[in-house]
Protein backbone atom coordinates (compact mmCIF):
# COMPACT_ATOMS: atom_id res chain seq x y z
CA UNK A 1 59.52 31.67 142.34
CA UNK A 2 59.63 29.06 139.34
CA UNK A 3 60.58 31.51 136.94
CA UNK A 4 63.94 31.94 139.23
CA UNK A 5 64.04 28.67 139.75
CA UNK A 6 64.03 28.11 135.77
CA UNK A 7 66.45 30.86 135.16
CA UNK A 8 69.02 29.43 137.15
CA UNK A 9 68.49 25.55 136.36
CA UNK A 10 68.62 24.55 140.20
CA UNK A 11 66.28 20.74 140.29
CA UNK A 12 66.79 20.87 143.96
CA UNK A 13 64.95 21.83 147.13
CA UNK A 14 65.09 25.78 147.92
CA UNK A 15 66.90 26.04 151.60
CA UNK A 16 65.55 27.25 154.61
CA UNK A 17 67.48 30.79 154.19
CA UNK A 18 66.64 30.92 150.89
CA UNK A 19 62.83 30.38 151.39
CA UNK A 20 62.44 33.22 153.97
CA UNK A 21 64.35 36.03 151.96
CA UNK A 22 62.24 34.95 149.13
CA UNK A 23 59.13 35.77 151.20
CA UNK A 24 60.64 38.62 152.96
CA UNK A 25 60.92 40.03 149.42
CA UNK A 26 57.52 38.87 148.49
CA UNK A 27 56.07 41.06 151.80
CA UNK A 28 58.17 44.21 151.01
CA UNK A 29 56.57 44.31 147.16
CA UNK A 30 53.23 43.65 148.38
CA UNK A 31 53.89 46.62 150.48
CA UNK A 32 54.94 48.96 147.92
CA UNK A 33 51.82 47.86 146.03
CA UNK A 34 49.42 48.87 148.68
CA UNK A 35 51.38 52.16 149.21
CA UNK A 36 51.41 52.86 145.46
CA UNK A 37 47.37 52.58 145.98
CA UNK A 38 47.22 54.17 149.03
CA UNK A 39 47.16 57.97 147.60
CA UNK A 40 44.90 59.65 145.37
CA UNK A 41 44.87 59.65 142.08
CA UNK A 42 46.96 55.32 142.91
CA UNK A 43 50.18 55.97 141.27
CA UNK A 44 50.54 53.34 138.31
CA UNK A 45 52.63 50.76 138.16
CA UNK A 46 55.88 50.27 136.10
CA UNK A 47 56.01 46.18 135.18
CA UNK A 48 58.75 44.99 132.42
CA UNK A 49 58.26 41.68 131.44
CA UNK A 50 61.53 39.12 130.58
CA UNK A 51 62.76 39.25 126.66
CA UNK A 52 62.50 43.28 126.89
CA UNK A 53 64.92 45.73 125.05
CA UNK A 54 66.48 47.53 127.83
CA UNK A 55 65.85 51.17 128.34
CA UNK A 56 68.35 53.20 130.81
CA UNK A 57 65.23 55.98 130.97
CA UNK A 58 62.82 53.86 132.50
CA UNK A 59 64.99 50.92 133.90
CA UNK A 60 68.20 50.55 136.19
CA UNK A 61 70.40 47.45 135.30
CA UNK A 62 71.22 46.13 139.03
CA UNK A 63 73.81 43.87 136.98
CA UNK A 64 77.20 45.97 137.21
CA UNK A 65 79.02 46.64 134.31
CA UNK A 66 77.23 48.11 131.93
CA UNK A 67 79.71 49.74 129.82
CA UNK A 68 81.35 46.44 128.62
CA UNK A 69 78.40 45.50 126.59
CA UNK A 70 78.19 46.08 122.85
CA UNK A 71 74.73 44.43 122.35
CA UNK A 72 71.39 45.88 123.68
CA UNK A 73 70.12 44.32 126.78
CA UNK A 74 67.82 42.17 127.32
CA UNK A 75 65.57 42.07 130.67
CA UNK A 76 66.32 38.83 132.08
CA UNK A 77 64.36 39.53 135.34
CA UNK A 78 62.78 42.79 137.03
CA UNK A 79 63.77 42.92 140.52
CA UNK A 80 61.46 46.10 141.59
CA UNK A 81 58.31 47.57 139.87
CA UNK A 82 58.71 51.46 138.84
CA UNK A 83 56.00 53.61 139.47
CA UNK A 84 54.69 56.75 137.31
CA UNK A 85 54.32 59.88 139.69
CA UNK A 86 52.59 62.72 138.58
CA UNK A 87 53.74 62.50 134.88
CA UNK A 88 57.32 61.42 135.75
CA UNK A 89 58.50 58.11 136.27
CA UNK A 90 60.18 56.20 139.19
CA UNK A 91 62.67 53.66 137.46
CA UNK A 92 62.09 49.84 138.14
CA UNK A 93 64.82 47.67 138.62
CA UNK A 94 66.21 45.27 135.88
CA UNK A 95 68.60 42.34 135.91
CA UNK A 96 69.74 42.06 131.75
């Protein structure tokens, strides 16, 4: 929550609506977690950390446009983990 915060320079009190998506969202990854361990062999877990080169085989930009960009991407923020499945992987979702 404080990197978001950070990222979009608010210095003020989250709002009520604002504070229950965030932990609606925090509920739905902490249930794909315990899915993603839930069968055997526990799928693995696709994380991509901020400052990352974007990568359109293992990411999805959730950002739009894509095609108006000259520079490589940079990962601002994932939005959803990616998952490895039985030697293929499930993309995660990227905000550049």
């Amino acid at each position: 929550m404080s990197e978001i915060v950070a990222m979009l320079g608010w210095n003020r009190a989250w709002s009520e609506p604002l504070l229950q998506a965030f932990f609606v969202a925090s509920k739905s990854v902490w249930m794909v977690h315990l899915l993603a361990n839930s069968v055997h062999p526990s799928l693995s877990i696709f994380r991509v950390d901020k400052g990352v080169n974007f990568d359109s085989v293992y990411m999805e930009d959730m950002g739009g446009d894509k095609s108006s960009r000259l520079v490589p991407n940079m990962v601002r923020i994932m939005v959803a983990p990616g998952f490895y499945v039985y030697g293929s992987a499930v993309k995660c979702k990227v905000l550049c």
